[in-house]
C-alpha atoms as a PDB file:
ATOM      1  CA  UNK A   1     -10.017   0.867  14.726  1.00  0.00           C
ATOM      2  CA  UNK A   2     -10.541   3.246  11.716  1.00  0.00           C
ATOM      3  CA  UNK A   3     -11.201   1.707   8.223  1.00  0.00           C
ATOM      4  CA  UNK A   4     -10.245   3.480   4.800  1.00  0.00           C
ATOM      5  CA  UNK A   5     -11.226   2.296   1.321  1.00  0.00           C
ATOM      6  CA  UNK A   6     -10.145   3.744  -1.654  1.00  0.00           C
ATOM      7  CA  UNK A   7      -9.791   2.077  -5.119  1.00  0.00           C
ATOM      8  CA  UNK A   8      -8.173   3.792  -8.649  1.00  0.00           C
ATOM      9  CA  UNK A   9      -8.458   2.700 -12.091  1.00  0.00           C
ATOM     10  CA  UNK A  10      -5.419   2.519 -13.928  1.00  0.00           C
ATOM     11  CA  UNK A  11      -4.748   2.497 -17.496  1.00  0.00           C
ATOM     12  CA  UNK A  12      -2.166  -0.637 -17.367  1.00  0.00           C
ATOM     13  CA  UNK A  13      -2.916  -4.847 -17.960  1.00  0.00           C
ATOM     14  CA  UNK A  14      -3.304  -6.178 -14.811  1.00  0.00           C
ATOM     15  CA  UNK A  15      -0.437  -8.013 -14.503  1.00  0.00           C
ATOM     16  CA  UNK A  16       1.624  -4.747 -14.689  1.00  0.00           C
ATOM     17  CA  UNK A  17      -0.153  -2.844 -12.485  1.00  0.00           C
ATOM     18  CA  UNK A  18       0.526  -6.007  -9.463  1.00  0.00           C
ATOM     19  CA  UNK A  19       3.951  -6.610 -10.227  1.00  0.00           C
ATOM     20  CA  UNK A  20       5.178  -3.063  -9.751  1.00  0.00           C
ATOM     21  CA  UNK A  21       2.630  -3.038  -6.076  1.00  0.00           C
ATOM     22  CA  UNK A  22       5.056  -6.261  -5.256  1.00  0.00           C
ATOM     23  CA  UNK A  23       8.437  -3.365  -5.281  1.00  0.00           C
ATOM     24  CA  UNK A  24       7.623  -2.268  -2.280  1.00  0.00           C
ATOM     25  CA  UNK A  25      10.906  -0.087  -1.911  1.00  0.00           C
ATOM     26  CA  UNK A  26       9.426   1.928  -5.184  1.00  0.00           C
ATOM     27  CA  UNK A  27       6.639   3.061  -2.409  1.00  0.00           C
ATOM     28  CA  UNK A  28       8.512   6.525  -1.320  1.00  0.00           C
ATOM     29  CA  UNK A  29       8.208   7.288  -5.553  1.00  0.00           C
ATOM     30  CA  UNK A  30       4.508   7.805  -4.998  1.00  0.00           C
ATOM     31  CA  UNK A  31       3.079   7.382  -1.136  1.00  0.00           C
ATOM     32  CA  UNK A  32       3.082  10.664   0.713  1.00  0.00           C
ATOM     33  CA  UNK A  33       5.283  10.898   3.856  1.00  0.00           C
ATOM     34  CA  UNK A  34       6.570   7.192   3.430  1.00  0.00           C
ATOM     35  CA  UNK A  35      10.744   7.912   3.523  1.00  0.00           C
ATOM     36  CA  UNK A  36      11.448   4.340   2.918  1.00  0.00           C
ATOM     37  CA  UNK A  37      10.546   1.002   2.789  1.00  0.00           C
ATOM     38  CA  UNK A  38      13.361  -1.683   3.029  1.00  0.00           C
ATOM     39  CA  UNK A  39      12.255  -5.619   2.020  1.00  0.00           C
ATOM     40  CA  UNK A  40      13.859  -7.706   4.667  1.00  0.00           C
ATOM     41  CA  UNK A  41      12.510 -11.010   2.871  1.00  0.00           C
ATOM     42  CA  UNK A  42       9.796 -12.065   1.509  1.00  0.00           C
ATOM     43  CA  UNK A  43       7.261 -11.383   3.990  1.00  0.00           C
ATOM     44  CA  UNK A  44       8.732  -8.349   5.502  1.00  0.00           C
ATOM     45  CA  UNK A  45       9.064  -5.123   4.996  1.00  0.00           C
ATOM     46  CA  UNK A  46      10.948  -2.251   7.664  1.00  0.00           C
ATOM     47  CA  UNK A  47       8.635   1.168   7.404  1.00  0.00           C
ATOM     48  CA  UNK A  48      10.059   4.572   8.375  1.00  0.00           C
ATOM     49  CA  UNK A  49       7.300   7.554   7.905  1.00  0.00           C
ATOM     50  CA  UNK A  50       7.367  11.084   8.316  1.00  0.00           C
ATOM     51  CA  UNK A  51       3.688  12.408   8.617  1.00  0.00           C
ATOM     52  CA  UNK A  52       2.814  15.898  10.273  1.00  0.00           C
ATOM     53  CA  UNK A  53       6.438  16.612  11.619  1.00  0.00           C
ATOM     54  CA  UNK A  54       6.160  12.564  13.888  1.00  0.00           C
ATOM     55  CA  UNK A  55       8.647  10.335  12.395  1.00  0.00           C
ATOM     56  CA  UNK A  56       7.056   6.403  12.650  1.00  0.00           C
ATOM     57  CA  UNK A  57       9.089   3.059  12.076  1.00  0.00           C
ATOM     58  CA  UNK A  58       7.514  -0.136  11.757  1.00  0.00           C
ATOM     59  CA  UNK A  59       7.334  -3.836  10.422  1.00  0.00           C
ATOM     60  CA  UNK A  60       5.347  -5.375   8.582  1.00  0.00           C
ATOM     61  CA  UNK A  61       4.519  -8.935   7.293  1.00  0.00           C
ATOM     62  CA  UNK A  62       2.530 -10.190   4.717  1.00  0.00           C
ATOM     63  CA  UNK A  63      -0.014 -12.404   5.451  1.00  0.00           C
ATOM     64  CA  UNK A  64      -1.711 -13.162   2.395  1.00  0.00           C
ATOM     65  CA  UNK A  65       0.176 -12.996  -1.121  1.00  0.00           C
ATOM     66  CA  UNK A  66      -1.806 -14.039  -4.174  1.00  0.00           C
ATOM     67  CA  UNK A  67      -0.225 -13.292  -7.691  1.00  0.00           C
ATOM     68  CA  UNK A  68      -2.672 -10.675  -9.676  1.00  0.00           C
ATOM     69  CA  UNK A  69      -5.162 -10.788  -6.976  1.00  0.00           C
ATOM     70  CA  UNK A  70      -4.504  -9.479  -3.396  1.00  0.00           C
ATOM     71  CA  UNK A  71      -1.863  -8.801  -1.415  1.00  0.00           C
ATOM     72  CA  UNK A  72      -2.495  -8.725   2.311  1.00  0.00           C
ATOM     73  CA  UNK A  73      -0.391  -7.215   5.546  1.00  0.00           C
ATOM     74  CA  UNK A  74      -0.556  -6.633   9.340  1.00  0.00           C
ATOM     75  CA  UNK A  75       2.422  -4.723  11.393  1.00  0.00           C
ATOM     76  CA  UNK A  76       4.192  -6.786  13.191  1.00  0.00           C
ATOM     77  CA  UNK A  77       6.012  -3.828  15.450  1.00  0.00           C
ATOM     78  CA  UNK A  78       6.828  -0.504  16.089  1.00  0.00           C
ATOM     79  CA  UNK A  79       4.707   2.642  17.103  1.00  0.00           C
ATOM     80  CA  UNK A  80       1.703   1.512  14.140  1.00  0.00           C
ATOM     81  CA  UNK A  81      -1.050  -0.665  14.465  1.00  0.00           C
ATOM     82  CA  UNK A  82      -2.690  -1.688  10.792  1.00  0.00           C
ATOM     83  CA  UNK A  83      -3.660  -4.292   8.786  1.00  0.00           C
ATOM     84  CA  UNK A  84      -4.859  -4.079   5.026  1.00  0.00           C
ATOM     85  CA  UNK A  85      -5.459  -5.693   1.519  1.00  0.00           C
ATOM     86  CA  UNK A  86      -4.585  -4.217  -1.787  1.00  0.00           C
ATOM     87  CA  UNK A  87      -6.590  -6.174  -4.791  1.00  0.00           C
ATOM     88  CA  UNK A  88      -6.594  -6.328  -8.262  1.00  0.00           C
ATOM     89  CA  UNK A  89      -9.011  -6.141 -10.223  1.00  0.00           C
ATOM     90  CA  UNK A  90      -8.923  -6.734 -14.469  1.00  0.00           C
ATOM     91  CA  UNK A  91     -11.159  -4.446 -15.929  1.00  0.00           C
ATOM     92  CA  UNK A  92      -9.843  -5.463 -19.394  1.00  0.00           C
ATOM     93  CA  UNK A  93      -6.915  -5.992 -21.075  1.00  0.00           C
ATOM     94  CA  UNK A  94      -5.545  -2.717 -20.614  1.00  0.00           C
ATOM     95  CA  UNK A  95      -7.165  -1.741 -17.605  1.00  0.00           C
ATOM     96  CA  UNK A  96      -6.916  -2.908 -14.380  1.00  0.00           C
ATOM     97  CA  UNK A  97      -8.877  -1.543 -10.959  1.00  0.00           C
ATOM     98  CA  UNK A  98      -6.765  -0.929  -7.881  1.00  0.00           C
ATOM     99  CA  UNK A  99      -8.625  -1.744  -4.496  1.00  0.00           C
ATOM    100  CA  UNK A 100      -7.201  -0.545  -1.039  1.00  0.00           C
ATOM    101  CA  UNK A 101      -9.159  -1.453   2.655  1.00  0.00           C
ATOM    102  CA  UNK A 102      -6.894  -0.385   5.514  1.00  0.00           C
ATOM    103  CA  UNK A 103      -7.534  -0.993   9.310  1.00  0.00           C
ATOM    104  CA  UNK A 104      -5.610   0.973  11.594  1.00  0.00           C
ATOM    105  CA  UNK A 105      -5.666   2.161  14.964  1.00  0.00           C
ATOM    106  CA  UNK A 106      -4.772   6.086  15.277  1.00  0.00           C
ATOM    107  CA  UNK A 107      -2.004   6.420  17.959  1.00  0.00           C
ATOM    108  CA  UNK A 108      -2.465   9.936  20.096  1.00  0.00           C
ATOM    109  CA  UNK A 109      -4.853  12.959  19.761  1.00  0.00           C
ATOM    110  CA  UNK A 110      -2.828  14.350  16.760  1.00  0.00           C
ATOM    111  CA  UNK A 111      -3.722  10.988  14.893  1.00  0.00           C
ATOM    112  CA  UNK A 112      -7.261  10.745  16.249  1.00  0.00           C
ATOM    113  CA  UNK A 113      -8.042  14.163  15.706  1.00  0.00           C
ATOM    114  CA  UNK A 114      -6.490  13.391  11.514  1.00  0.00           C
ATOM    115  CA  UNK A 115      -8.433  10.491  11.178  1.00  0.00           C
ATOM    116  CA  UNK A 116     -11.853  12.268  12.490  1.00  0.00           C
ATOM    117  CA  UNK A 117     -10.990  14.590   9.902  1.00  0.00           C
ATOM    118  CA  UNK A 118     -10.626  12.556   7.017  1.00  0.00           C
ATOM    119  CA  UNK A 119      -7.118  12.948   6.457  1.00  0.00           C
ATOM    120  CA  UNK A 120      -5.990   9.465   6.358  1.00  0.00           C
ATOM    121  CA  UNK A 121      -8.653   8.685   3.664  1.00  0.00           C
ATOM    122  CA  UNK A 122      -7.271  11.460   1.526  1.00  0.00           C
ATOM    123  CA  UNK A 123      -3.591  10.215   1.975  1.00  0.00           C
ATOM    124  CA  UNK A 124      -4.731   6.863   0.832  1.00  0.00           C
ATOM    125  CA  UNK A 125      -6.438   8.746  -2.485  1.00  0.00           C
ATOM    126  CA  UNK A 126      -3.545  10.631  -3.030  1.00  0.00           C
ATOM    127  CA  UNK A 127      -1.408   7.852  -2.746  1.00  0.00           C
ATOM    128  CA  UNK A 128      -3.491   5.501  -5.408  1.00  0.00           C
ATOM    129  CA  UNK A 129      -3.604   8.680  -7.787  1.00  0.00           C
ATOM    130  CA  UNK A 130      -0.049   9.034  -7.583  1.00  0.00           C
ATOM    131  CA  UNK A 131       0.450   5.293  -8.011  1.00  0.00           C
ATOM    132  CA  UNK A 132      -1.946   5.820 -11.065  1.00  0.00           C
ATOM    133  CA  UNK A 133       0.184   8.503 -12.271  1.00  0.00           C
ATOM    134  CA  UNK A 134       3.768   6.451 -11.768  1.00  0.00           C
ATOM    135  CA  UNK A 135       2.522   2.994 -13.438  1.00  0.00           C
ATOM    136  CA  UNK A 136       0.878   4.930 -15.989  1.00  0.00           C
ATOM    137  CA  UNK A 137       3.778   7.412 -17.133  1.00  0.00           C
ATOM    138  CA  UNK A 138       5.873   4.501 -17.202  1.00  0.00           C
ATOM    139  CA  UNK A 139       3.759   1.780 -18.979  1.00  0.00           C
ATOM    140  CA  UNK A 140       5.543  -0.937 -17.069  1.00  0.00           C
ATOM    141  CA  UNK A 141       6.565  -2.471 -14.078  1.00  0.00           C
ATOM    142  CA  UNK A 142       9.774  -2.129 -12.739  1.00  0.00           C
ATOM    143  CA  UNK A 143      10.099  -5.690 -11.249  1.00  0.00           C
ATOM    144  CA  UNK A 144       7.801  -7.984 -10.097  1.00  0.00           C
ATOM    145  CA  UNK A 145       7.338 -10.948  -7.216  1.00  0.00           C
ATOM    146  CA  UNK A 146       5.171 -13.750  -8.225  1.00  0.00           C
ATOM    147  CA  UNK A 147       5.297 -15.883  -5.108  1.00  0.00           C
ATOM    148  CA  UNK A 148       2.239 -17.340  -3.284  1.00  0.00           C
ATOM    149  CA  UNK A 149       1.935 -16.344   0.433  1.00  0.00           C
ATOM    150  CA  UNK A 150      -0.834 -18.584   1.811  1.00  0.00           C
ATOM    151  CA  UNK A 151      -2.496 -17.102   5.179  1.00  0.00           C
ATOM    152  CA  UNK A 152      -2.131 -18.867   8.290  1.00  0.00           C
END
């Protein structure tokens, strides 16, 4: 397993910046190569992906939902093996720190040979610069969940 950690300091309360992370069907707006996302309930999201010309689908749950702290997910199937925790961080009351730790598993030499060259760490930076960028032009969320998701 390959682990990337990446973090980004945005210029919203912290309460923004998490309830926009909980619309996860906003994700194409700002995550390179995601196509969509589609919420099947709570817990679940469906993931189709389009990175280097290979096309990916996958499922994921959440495993550990904490309202403007951390939300953390696993795939549950599909051709992707990751888990990872976005957190939250209130720098003040305008500011808020973005945290992502991701654990995945590169599938084939084309992923392997990515991930030995950094690429997936730089996809995660670009992604939390863009997400920077999006929360930040807008100076709101578009929606928000609040529920609790307690692990286990």
């Amino acid at each position: 397993m390959s682990i990337v950690k990446e973090s980004v300091d945005v210029d919203v309360p912290l309460h923004t910046a998490y309830n926009q992370w909980t619309q996860f069907e906003e994700f194409p707006r700002f995550m390179e190569g995601v196509d969509s996302v589609t919420q099947v309930d709570d817990t679940h999201n469906h993931w189709r992906t389009s990175i280097g010309g290979v096309t990916r689908e996958f499922d994921t749950e959440i495993v550990d939902q904490l309202p403007d702290e951390r939300i953390a997910w696993r795939t549950t199937d599909g051709e992707v093996d990751q888990k990872g925790v976005v957190t939250f961080q209130r720098l003040d009351e305008n500011h808020t720190r973005v945290n992502m730790a991701i654990d995945f598993r590169p599938g084939g030499m084309v992923e392997k040979a990515g991930d030995a060259m950094g690429m997936v760490d730089r996809r995660v930076k670009g992604d939390l610069k863009r997400f920077k960028e999006f929360i930040e032009e807008r100076g709101r969320e578009e929606g928000g969940w609040r529920g609790r998701v307690s692990p286990g």
